[in-house]
N, C-alpha and C. Protein backbone atom coordinates (compact mmCIF):
# COMPACT_ATOMS: atom_id res chain seq x y z
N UNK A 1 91.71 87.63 133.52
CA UNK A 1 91.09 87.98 132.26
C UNK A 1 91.64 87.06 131.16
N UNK A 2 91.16 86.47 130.61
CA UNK A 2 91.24 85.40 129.27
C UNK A 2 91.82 86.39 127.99
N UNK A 3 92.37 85.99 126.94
CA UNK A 3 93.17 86.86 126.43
C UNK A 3 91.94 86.32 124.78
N UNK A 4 91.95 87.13 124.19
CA UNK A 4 91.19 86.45 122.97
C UNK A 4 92.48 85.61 122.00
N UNK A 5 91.86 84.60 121.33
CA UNK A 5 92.47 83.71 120.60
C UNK A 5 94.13 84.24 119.81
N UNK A 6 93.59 85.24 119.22
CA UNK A 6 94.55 86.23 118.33
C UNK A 6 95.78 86.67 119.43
N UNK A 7 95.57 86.95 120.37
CA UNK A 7 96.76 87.73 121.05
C UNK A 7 97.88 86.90 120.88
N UNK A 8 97.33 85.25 121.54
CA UNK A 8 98.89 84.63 121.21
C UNK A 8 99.43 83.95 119.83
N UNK A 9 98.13 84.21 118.74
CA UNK A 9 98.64 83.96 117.63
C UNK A 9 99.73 84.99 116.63
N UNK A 10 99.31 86.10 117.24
CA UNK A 10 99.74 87.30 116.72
C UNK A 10 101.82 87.30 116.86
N UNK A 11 101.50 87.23 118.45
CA UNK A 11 102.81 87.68 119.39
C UNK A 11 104.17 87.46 118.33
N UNK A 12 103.96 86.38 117.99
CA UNK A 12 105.47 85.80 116.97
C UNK A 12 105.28 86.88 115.25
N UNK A 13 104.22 87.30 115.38
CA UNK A 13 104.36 87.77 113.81
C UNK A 13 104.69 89.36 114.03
N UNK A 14 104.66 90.28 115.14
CA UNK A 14 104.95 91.97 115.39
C UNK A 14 106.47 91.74 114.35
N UNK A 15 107.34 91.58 114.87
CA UNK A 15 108.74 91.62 114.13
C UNK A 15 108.59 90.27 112.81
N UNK A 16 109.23 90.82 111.51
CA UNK A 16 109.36 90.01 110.66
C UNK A 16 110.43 89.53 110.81
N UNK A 17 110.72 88.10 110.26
CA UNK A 17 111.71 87.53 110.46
C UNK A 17 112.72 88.46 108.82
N UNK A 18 113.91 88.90 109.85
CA UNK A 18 114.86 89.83 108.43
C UNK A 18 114.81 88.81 107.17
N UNK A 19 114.68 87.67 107.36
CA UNK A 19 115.12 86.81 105.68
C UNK A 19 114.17 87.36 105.02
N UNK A 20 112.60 87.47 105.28
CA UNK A 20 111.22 87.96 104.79
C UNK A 20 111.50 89.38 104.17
N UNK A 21 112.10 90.45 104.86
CA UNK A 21 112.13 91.76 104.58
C UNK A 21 112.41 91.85 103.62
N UNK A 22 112.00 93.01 102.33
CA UNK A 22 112.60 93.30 101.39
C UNK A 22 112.48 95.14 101.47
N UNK A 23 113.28 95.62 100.21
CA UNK A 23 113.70 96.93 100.92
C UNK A 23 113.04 97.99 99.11
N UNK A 24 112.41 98.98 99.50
CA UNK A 24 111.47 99.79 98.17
C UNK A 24 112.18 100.71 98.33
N UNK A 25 112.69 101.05 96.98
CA UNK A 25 113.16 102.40 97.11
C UNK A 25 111.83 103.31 96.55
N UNK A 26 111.64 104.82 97.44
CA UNK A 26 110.59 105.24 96.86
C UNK A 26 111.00 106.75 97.14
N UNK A 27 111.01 107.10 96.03
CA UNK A 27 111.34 108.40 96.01
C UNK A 27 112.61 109.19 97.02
N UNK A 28 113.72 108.21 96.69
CA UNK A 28 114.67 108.81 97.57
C UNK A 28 115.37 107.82 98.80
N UNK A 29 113.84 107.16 99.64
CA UNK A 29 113.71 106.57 100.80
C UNK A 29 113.78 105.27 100.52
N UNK A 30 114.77 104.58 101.34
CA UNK A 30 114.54 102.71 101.62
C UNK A 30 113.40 102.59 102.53
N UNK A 31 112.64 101.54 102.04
CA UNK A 31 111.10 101.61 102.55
C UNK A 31 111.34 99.64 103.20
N UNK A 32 111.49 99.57 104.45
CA UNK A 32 111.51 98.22 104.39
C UNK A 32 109.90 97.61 104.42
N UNK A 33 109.64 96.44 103.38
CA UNK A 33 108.50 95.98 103.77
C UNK A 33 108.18 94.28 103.74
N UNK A 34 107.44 93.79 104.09
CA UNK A 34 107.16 91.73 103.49
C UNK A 34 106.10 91.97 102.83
N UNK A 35 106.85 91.22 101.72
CA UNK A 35 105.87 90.92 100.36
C UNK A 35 104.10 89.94 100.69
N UNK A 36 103.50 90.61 99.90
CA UNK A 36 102.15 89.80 99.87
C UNK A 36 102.35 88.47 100.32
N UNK A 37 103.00 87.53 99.60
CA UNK A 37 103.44 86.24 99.68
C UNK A 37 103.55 85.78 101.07
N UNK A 38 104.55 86.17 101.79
CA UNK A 38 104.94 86.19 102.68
C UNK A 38 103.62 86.34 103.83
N UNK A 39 102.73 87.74 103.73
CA UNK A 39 101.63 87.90 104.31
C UNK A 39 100.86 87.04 104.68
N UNK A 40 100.11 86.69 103.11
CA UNK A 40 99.76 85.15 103.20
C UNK A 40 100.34 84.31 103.82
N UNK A 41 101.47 84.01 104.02
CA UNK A 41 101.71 82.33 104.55
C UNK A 41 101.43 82.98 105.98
N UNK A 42 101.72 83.77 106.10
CA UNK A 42 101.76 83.80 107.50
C UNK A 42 100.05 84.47 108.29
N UNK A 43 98.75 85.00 107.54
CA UNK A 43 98.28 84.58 107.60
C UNK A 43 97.25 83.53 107.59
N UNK A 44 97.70 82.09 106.70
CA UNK A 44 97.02 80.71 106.46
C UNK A 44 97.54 79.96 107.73
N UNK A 45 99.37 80.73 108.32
CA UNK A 45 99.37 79.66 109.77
C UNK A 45 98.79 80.12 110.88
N UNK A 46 98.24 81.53 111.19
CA UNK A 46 97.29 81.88 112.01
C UNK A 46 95.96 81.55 111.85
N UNK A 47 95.17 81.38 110.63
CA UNK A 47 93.95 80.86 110.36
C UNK A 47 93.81 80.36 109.22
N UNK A 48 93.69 79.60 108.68
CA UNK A 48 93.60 78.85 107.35
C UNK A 48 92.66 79.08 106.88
N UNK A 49 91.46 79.69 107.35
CA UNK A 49 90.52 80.18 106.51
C UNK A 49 89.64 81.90 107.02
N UNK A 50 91.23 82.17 106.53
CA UNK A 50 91.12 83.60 106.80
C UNK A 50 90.36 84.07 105.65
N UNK A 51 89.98 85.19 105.78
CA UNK A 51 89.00 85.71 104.20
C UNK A 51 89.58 87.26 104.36
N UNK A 52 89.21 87.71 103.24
CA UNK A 52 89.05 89.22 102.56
C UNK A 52 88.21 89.79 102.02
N UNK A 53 87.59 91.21 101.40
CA UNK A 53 86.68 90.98 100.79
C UNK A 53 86.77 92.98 100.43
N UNK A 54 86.57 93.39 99.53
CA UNK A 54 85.84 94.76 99.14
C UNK A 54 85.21 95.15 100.20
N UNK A 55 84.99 96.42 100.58
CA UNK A 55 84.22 97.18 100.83
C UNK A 55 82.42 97.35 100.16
N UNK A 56 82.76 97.54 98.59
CA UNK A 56 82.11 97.68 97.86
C UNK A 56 82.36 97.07 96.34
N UNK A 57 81.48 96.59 95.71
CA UNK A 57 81.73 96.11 94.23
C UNK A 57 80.91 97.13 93.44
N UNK A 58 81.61 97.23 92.43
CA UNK A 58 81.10 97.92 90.98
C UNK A 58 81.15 96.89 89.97
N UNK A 59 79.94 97.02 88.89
CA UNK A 59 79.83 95.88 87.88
C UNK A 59 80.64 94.59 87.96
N UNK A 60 80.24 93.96 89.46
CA UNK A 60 81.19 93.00 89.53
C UNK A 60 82.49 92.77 89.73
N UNK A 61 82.98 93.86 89.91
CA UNK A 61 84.88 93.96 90.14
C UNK A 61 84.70 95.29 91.51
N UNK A 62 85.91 94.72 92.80
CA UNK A 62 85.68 95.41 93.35
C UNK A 62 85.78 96.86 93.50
N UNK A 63 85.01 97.84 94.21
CA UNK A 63 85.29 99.55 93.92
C UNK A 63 86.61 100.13 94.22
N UNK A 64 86.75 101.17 93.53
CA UNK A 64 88.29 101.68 93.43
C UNK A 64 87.98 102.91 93.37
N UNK A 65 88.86 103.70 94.04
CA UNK A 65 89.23 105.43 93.93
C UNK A 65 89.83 105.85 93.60
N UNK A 66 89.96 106.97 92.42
CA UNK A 66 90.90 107.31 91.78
C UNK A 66 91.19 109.10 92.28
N UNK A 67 92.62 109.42 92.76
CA UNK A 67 92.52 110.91 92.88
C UNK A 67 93.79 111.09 91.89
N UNK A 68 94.33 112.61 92.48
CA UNK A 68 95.12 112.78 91.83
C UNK A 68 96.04 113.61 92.39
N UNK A 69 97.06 113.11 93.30
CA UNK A 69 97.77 113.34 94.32
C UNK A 69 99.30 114.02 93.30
N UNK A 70 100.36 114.64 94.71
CA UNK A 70 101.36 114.92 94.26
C UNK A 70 102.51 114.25 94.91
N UNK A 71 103.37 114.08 94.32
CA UNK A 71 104.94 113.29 94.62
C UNK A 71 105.99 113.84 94.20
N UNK A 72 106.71 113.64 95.62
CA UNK A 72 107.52 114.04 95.65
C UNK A 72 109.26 113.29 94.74
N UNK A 73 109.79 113.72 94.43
CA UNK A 73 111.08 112.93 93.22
C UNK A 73 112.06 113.05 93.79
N UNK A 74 113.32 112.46 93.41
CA UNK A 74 114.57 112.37 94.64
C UNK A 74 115.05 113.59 94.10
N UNK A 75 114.62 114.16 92.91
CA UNK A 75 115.55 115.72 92.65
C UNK A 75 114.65 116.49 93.33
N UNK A 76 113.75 116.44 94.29
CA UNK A 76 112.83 117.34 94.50
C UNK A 76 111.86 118.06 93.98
N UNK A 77 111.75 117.89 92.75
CA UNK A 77 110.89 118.14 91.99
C UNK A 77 109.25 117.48 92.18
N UNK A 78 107.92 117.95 92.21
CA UNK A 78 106.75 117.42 92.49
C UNK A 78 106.07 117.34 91.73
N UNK A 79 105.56 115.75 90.97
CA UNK A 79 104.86 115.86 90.16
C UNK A 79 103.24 115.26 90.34
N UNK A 80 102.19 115.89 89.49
CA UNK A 80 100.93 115.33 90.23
C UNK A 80 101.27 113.74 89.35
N UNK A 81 100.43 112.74 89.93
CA UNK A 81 100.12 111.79 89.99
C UNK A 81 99.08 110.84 89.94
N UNK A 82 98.29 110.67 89.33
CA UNK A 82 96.66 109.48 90.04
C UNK A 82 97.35 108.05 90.92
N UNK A 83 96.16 108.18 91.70
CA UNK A 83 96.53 107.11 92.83
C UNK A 83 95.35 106.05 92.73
N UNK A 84 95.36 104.87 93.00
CA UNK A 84 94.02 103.62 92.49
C UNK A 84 93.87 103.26 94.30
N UNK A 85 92.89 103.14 95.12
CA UNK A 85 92.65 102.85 96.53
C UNK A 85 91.75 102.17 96.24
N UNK A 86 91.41 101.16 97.47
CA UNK A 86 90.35 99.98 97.34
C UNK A 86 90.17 100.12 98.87
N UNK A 87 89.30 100.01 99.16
CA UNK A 87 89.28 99.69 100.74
C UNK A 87 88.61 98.06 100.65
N UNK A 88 88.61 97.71 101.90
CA UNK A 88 88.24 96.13 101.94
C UNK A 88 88.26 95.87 103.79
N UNK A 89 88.08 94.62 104.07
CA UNK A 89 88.09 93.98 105.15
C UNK A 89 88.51 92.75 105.14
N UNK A 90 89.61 92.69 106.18
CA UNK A 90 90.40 91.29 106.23
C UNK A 90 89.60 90.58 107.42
N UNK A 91 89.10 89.41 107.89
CA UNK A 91 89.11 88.11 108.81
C UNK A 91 89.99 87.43 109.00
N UNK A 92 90.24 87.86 110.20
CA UNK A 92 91.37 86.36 110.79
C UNK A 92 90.77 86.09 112.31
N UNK A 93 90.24 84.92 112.25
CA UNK A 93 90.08 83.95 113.31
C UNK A 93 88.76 84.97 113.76
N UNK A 94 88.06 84.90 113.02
CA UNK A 94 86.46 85.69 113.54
C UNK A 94 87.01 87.20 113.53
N UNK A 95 87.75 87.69 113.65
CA UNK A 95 87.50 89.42 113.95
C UNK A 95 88.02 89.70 112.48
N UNK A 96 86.97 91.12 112.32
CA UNK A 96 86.86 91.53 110.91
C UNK A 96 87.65 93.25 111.06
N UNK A 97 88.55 93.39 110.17
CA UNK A 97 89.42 94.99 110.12
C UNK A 97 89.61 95.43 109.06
N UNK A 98 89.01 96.70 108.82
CA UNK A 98 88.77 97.68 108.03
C UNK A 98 90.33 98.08 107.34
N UNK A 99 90.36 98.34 106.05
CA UNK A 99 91.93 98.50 105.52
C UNK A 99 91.86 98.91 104.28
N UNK A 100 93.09 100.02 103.78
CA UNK A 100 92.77 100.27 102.01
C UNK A 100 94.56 99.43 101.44
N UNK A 101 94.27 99.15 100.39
CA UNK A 101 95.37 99.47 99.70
C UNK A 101 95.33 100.78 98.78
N UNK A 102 96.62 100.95 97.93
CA UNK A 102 96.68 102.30 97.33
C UNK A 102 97.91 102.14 96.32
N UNK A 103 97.97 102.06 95.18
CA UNK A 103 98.90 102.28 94.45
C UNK A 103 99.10 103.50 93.27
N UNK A 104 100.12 103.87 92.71
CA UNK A 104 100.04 104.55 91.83
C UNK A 104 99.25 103.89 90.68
N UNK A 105 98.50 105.05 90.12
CA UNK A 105 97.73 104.32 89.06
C UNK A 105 98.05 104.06 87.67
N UNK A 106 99.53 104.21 87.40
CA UNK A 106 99.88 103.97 86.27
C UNK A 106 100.39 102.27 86.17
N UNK A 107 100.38 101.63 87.10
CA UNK A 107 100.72 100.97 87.63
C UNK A 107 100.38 99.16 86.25
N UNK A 108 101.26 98.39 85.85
CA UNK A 108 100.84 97.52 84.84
C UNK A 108 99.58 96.51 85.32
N UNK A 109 100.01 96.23 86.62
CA UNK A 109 99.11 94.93 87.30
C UNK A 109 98.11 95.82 88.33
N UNK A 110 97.99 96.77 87.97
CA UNK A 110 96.57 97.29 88.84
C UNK A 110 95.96 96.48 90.29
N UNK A 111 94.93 95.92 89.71
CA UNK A 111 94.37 95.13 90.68
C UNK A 111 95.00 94.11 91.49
N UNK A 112 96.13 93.15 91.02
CA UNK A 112 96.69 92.57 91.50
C UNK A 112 97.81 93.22 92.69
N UNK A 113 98.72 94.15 92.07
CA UNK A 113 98.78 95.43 93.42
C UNK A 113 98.64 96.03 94.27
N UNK A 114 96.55 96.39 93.88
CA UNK A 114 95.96 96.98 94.72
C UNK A 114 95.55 95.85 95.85
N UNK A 115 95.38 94.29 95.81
CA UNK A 115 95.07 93.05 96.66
C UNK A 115 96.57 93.30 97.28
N UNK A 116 97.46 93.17 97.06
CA UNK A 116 98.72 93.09 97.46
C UNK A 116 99.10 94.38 98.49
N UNK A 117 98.96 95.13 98.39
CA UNK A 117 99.05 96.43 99.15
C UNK A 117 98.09 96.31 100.50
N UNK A 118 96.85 96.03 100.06
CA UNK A 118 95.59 95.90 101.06
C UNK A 118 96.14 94.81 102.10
N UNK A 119 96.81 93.45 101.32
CA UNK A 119 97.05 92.86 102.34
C UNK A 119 98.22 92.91 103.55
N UNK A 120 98.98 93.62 103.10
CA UNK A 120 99.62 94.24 103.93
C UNK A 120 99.49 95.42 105.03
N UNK A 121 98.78 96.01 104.15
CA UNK A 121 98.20 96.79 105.15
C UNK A 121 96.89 96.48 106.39
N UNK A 122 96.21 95.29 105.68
CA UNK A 122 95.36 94.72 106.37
C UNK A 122 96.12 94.07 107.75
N UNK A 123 97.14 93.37 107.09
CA UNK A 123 97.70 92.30 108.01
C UNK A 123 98.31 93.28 109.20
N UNK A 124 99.17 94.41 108.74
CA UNK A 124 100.00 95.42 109.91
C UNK A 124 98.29 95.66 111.17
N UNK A 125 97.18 96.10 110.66
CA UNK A 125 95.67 96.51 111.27
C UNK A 125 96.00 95.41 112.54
N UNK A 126 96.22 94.02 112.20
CA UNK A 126 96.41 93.36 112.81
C UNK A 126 97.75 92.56 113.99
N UNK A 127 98.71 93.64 113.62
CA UNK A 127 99.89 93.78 114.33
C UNK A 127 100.70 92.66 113.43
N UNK A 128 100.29 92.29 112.46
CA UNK A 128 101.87 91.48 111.35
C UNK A 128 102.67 92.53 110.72
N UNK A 129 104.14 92.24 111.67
CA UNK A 129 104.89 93.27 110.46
C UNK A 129 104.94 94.17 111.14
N UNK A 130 104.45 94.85 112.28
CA UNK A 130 103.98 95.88 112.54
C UNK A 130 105.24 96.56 113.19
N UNK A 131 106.03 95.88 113.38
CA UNK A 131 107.95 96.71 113.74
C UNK A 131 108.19 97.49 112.84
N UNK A 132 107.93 97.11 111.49
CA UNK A 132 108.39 97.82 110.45
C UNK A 132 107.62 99.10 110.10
N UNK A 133 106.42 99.76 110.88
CA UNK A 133 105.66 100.70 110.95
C UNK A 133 106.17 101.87 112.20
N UNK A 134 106.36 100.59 113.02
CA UNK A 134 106.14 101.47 114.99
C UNK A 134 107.50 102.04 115.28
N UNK A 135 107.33 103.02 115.48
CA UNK A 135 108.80 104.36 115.79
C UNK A 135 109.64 103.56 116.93
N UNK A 136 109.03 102.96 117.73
CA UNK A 136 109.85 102.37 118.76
C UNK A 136 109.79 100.96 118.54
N UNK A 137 109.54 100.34 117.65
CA UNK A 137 110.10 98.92 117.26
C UNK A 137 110.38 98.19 118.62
């Protein structure tokens, strides 16, 4: 059986290299994750003309969801919150995967965030990074 293109492009990107890692504190928890930046380079050396794209556009800027979730605080205390989600679809090397980002919506750089989040999360869809998700690493 022939393996599709991606399998052996992928193989080197499951574990991040530790220099890449950086560490979120979020509510209590060290959150290890690789920055957008990072995402990128590492998907332009799997496909250089990888793409992205919305789900959906509104007046020209892509669509966004706004709820209004609750969080949790390191004193334990729960406060509600609005949350900004985008869904979208990443391409790498012909195959197309469904993905949201999600940030808090108080957030200064909004949109730039919400691309940044997506791509990470896009990229894990695709097994980048993806140690830093999987219980058995």
């Amino acid at each position: 059986m022939e393996l599709h293109p991606l399998t052996a492009a992928l193989a080197d990107y499951y574990t991040p290299d530790p220099e890449t890692v950086s560490v979120l504190e979020k509510n209590g928890t060290a959150l290890d994750y690789v920055g957008h930046a990072e995402i990128t380079r590492i998907l332009r050396e799997i496909d250089p003309e990888w793409t992205w794209e919305p789900v959906a556009w509104i007046d020209g800027r892509p669509a966004t969801h706004v709820t209004v979730g609750k969080m949790r605080l390191r004193d334990g205390t729960v406060r509600e919150t609005t949350f900004t989600s985008m869904w979208g679809r990443l391409t790498l090397c012909g195959v197309t995967r469904p993905a949201v980002g999600s940030v808090e919506g108080h957030k200064g750089e909004l949109d730039k965030e919400l691309v940044s989040d997506f791509l990470r999360n896009a990229a894990m869809r695709f097994g980048i990074s993806l140690a830093l998700w999987a219980k058995g690493k």
